[in-house]
Protein backbone atom coordinates (compact mmCIF):
# COMPACT_ATOMS: atom_id res chain seq x y z
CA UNK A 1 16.39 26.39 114.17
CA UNK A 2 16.07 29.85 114.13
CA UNK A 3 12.51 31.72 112.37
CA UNK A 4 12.78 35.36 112.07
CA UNK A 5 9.03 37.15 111.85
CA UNK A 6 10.39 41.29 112.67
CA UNK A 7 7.70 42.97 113.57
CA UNK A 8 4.63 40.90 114.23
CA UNK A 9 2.07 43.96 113.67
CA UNK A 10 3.11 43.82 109.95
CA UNK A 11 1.49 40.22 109.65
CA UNK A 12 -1.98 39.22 108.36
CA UNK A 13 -4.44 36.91 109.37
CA UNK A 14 -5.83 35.56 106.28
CA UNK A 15 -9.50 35.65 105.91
CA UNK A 16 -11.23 34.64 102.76
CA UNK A 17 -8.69 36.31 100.52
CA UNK A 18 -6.09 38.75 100.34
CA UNK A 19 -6.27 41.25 97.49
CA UNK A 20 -3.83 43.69 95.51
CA UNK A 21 -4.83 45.68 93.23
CA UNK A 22 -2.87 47.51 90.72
CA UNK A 23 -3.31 47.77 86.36
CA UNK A 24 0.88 47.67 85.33
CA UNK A 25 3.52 44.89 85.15
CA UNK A 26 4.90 44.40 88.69
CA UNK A 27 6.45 41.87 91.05
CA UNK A 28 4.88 40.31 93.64
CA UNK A 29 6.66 39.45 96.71
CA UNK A 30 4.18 37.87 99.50
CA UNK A 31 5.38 35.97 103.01
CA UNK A 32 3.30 33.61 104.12
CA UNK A 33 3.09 31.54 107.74
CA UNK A 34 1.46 28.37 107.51
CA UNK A 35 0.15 26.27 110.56
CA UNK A 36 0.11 23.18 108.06
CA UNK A 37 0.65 22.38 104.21
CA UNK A 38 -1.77 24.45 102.77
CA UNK A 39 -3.10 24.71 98.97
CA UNK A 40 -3.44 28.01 97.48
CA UNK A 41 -5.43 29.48 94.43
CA UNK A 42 -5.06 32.72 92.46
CA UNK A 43 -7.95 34.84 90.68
CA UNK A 44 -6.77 37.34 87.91
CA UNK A 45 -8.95 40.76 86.98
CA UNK A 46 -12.05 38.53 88.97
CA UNK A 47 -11.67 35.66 86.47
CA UNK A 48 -11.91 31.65 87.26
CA UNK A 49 -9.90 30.42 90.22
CA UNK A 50 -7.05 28.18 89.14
CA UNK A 51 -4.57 26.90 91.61
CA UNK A 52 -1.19 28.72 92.08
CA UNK A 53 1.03 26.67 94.59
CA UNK A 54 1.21 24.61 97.68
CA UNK A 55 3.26 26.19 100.93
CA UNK A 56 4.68 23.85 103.58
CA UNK A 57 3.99 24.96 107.04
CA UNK A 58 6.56 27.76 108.51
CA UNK A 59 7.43 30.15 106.59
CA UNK A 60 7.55 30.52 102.73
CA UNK A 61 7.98 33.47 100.76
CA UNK A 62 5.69 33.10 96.91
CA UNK A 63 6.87 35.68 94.45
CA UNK A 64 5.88 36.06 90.68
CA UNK A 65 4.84 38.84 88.05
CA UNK A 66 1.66 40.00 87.42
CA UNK A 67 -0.49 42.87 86.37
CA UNK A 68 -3.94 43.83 86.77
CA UNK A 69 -6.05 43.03 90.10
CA UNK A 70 -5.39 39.79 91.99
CA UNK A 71 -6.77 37.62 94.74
CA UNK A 72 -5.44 34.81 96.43
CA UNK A 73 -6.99 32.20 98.58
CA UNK A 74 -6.46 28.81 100.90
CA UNK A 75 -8.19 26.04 99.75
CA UNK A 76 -8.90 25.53 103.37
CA UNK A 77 -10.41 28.46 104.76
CA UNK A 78 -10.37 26.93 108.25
CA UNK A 79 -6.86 27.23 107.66
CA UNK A 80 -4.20 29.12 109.93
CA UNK A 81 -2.92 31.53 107.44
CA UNK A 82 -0.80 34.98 108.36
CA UNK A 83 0.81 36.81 105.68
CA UNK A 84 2.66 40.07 104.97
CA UNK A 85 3.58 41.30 101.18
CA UNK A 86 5.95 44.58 100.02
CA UNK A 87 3.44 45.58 97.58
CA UNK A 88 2.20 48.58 99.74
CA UNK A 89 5.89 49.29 100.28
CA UNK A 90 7.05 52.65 99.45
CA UNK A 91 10.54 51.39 96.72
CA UNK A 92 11.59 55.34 96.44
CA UNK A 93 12.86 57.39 99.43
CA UNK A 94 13.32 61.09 99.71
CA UNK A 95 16.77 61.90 100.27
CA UNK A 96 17.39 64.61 103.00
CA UNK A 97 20.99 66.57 102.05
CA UNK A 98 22.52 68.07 98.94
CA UNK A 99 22.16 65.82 95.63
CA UNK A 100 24.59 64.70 93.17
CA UNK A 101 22.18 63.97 90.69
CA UNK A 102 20.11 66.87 90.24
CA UNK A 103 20.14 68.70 87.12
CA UNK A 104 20.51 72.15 87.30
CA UNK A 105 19.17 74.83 84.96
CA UNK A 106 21.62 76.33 82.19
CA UNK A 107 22.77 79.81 82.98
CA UNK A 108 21.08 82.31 80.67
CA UNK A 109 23.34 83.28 77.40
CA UNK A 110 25.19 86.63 77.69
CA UNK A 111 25.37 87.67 73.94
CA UNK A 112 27.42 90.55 74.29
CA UNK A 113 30.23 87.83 75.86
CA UNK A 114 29.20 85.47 73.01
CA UNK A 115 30.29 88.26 70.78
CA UNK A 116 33.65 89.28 72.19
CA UNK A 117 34.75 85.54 72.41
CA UNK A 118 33.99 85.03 68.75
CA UNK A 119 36.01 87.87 67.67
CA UNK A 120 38.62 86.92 70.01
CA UNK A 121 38.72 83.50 68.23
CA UNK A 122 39.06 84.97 64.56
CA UNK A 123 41.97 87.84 65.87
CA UNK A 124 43.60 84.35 66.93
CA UNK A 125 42.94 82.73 63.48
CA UNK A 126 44.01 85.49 61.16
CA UNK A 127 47.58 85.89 63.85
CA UNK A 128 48.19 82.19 63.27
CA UNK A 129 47.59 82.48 59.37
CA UNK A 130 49.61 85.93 59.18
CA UNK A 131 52.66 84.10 61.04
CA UNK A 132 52.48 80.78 58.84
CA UNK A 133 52.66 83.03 55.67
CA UNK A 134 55.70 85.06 57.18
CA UNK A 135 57.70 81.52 58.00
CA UNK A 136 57.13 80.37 54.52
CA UNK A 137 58.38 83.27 53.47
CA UNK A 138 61.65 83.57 55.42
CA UNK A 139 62.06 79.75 53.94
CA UNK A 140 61.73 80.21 50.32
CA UNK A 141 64.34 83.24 50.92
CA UNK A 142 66.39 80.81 52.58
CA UNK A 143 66.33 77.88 49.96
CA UNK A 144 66.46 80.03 47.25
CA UNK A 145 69.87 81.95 48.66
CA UNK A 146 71.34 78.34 48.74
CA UNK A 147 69.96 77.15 45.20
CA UNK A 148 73.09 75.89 43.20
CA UNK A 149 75.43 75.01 46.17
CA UNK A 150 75.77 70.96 46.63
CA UNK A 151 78.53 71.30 49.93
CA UNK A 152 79.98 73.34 52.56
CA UNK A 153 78.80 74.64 55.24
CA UNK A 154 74.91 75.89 55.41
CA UNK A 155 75.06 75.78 51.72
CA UNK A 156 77.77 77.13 51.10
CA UNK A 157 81.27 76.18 48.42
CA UNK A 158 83.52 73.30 49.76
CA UNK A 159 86.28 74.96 51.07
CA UNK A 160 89.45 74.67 49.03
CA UNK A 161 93.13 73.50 50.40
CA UNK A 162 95.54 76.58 49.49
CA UNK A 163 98.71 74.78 47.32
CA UNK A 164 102.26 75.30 48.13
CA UNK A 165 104.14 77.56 45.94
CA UNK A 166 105.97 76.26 42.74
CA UNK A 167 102.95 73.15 43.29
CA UNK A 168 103.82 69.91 43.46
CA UNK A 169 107.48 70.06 41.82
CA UNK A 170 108.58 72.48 45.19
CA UNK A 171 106.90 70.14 47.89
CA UNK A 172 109.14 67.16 46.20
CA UNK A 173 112.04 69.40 46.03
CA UNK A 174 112.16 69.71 50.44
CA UNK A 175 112.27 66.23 50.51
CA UNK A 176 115.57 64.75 51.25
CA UNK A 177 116.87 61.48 48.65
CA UNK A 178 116.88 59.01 51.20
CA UNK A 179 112.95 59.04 51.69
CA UNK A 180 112.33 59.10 48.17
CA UNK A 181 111.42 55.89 45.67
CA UNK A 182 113.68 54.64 43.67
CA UNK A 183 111.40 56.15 40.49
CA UNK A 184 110.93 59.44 42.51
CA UNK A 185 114.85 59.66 42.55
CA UNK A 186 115.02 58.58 39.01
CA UNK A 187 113.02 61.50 38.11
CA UNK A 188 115.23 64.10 40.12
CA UNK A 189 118.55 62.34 38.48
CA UNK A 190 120.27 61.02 41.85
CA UNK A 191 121.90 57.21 41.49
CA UNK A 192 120.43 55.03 44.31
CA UNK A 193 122.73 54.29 47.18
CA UNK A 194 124.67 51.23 46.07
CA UNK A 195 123.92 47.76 47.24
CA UNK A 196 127.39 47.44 50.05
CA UNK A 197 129.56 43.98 49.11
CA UNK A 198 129.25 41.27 50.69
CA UNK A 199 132.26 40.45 53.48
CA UNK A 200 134.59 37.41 52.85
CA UNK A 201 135.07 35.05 55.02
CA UNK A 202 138.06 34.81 57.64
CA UNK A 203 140.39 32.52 56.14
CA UNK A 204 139.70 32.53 52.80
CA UNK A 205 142.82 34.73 51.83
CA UNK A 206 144.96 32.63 53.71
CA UNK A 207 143.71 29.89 51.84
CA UNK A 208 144.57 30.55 48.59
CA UNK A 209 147.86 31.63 49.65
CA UNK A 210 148.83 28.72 50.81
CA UNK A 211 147.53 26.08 48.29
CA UNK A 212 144.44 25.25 50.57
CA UNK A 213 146.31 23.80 53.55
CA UNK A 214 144.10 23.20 56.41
């Protein structure tokens, strides 16, 4: 078993009662080492004692909220009673060093500055405006150069094919018979090639000759 007291100066005999004394909301946080099982009782802004808790012997730690001014007593007051509490504790610390969290004061305004930045802001506005009206401009030219046209190139007529001389009569002309339809070459007046006869077959002259002898 191992009990852990730190520094024994910081603990209390109890004698009659141990007061704190403070008026706002706040947490109370007492240690307490008893010889025995021990009774206590609590008195509020000097009012009627009423009984707060009982501690086993060793050591016990009683915390609770409160406000206003408080006492608190053994019910034995024979009792062996030491006791230590963080209300006399100090919960903010000065920091030594630079701080991250201080607020520093706002640079005074510089008017004249104020003034040149403003201006600087409208030259920029009316520069942006001035070029947007130019661009719409130059657009408007643009579509209105290629109003009408419906193919080509940037707007511009589809080009045209250039057609052989004499037109289409002259391009049938340089083509030979033989790779023409049989309508094409109807139209230009040339017979078609005629179908070659068939061949007979070996014998058959022979044949008839001879009355059919086999």
């Amino acid at each position: 078993m191992s009990v852990k007291l730190d520094s024994l100066s910081d603990w209390n005999p109890l004698v009659g009662s141990l007061g704190l004394y403070g008026s706002d909301p706040r947490r109370v946080k007492i240690y307490f080492n008893c010889e025995a099982v021990t009774p206590f009782f609590i008195t509020i802004d000097k009012g009627a004692p009423r009984f707060l808790t009982t501690l086993d012997h060793g050591l016990s730690t009683l915390e609770f909220w409160t406000h206003g001014e408080i006492e608190i007593a053994a019910a034995d007051l024979e009792a062996v009673v030491h006791w230590q509490s963080t209300e006399d504790e100090s919960q903010v610390f000065e920091g030594t060093g630079e701080s991250f969290t201080t607020v520093h004061e706002r640079a005074p305004r510089n008017e004249a500055l104020e003034w040149v930045q403003y201006q600087s802001e409208l030259n920029q506005r009316r520069m942006e405006t001035a070029l947007r009206a130019e661009f719409n401009n130059q657009l408007a030219d643009i579509r209105k150069a290629n109003e009408g046209s419906t193919s080509g190139v940037h707007g511009g007529a589809a080009p045209q094919h250039p057609q052989p001389k004499g037109g289409k009569d002259a391009l049938k002309s340089e083509v030979p018979d033989n790779e023409l339809g049989s309508s094409e070459r109807a139209e230009r007046g040339s017979d078609p090639d005629p179908a070659p006869a068939p061949a007979a077959p070996k014998g058959a002259g022979n044949n008839g000759q001879n009355g059919g002898k086999v």
